[in-house]
Protein backbone atom coordinates (compact mmCIF):
# COMPACT_ATOMS: atom_id res chain seq x y z
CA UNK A 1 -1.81 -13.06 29.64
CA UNK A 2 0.13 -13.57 26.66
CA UNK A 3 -1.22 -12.86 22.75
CA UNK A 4 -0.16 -15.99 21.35
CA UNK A 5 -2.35 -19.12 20.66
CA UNK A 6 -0.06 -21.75 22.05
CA UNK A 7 0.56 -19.52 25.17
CA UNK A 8 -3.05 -19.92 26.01
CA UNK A 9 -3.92 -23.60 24.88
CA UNK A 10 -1.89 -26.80 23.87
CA UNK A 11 -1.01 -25.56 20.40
CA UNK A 12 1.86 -27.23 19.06
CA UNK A 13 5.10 -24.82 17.89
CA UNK A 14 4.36 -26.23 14.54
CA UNK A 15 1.00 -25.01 14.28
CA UNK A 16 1.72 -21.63 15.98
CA UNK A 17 4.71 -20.81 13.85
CA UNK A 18 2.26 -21.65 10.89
CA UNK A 19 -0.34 -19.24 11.96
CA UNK A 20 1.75 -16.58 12.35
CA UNK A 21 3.61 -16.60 9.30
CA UNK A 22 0.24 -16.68 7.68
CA UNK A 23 -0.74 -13.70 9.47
CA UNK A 24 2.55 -11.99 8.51
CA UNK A 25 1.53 -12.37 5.07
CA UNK A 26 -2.00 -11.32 5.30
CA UNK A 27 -3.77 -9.07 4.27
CA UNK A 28 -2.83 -10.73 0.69
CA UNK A 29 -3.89 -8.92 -2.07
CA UNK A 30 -6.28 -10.29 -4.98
CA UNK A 31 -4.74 -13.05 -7.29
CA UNK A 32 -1.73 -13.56 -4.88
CA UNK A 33 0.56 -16.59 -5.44
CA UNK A 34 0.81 -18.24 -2.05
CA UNK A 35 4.68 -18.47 -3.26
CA UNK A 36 5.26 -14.55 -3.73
CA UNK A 37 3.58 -14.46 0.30
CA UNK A 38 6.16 -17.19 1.23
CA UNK A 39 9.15 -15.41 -0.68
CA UNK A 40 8.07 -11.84 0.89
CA UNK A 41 7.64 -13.14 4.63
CA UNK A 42 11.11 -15.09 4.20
CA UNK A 43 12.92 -12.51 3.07
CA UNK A 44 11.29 -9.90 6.09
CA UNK A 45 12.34 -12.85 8.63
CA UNK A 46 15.34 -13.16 7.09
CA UNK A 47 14.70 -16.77 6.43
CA UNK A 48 15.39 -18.77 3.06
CA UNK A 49 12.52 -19.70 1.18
CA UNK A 50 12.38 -23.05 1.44
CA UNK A 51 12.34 -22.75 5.62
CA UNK A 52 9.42 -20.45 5.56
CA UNK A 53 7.53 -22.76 3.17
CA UNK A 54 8.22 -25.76 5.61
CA UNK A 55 6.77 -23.34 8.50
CA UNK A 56 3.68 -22.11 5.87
CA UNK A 57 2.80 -26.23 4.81
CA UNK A 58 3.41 -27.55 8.51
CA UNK A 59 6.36 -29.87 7.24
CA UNK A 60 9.23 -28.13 9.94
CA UNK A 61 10.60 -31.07 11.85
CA UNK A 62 11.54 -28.87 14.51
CA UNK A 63 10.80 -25.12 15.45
CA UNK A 64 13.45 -23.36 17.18
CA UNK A 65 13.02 -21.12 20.16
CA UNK A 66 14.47 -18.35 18.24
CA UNK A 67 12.10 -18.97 15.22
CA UNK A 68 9.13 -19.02 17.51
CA UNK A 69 10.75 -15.63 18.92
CA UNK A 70 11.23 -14.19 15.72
CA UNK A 71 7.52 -14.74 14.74
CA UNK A 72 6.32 -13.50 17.72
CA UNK A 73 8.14 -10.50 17.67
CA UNK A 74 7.54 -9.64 13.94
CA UNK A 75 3.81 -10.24 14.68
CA UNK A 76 4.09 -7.59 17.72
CA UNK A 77 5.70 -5.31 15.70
CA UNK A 78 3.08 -5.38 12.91
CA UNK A 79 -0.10 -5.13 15.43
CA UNK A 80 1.72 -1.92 16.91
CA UNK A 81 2.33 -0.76 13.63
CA UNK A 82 -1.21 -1.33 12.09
CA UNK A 83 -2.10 0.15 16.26
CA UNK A 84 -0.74 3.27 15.44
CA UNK A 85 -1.43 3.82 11.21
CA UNK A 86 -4.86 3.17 11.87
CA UNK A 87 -6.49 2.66 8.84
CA UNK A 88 -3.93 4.06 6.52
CA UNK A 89 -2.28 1.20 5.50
CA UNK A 90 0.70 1.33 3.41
CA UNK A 91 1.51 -0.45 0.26
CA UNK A 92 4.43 -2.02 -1.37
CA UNK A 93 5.34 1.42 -3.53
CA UNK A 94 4.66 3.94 0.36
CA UNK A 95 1.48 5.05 -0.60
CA UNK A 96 -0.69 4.69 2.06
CA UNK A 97 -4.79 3.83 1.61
CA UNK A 98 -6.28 6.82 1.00
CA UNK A 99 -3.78 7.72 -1.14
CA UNK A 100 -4.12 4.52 -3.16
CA UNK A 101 -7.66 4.81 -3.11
CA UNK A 102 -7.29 8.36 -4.06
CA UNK A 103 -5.08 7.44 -6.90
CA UNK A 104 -7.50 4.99 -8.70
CA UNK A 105 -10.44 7.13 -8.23
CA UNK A 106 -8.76 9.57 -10.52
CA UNK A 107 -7.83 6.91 -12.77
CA UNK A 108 -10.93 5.81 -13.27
CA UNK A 109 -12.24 9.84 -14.25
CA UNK A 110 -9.77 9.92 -16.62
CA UNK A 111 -10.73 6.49 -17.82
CA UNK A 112 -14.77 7.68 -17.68
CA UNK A 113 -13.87 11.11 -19.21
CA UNK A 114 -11.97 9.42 -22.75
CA UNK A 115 -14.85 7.06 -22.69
CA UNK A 116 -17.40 9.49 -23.14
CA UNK A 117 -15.32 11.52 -26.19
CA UNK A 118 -15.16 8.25 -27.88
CA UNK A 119 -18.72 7.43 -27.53
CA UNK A 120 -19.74 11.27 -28.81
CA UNK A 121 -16.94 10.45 -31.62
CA UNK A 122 -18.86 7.01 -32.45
CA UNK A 123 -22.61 8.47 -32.54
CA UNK A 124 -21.22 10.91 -34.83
């Protein structure tokens, strides 16, 4: 049995191809322009902007096979990649979770550490 909504139901290729290049763009991270998640799954499809947007907003006339293939396959490929990072999930700059997480948690010391030499300073 296949992994794709309209494989299993009556889904139209227009709705399909809109799910998935929604779920190519998730997760989306805080404050995200739906735009910049447009621009970034275009360019990994290889796809110009305004095609992916038509595809995002449901305003494709037509979705070709080799879209729906393309979708498909870049939605395979990033269920076996989040399969086998587990929860380490990488960012935009490599750095994976923990190491993100990591990274702001030290940030945040720092931040806690000046805080409290400029509240001594200030009771002074």
């Amino acid at each position: 049995m296949s992994d794709f909504p309209s494989e299993k139901s009556k889904m139209s290729a227009s709705v399909e191809a809109s799910v998935l290049i929604k779920e190519l763009a998730s997760p989306a991270p805080a404050g995200a322009h739906v735009e910049t998640l447009i621009r970034n799954v275009a360019r990994r499809l290889g796809w110009s902007q305004s095609r992916a947007r038509d595809v995002w907003y449901r305003n494709a006339r037509r979705i070709d096979a080799e879209e729906i293939d393309a979708l498909r396959k870049a939605a395979r490929e990033r269920a076996a990649g989040a399969a086998g990072r587990g929860t380490d999930e990488q960012h935009e700059d490599g750095r994976t979770e923990p190491e993100y997480v990591r990274r702001i948690e030290d940030r945040l010391v720092a931040l806690e550490a000046e805080l409290a030499r400029l509240s001594e300073r200030m009771a002074r």
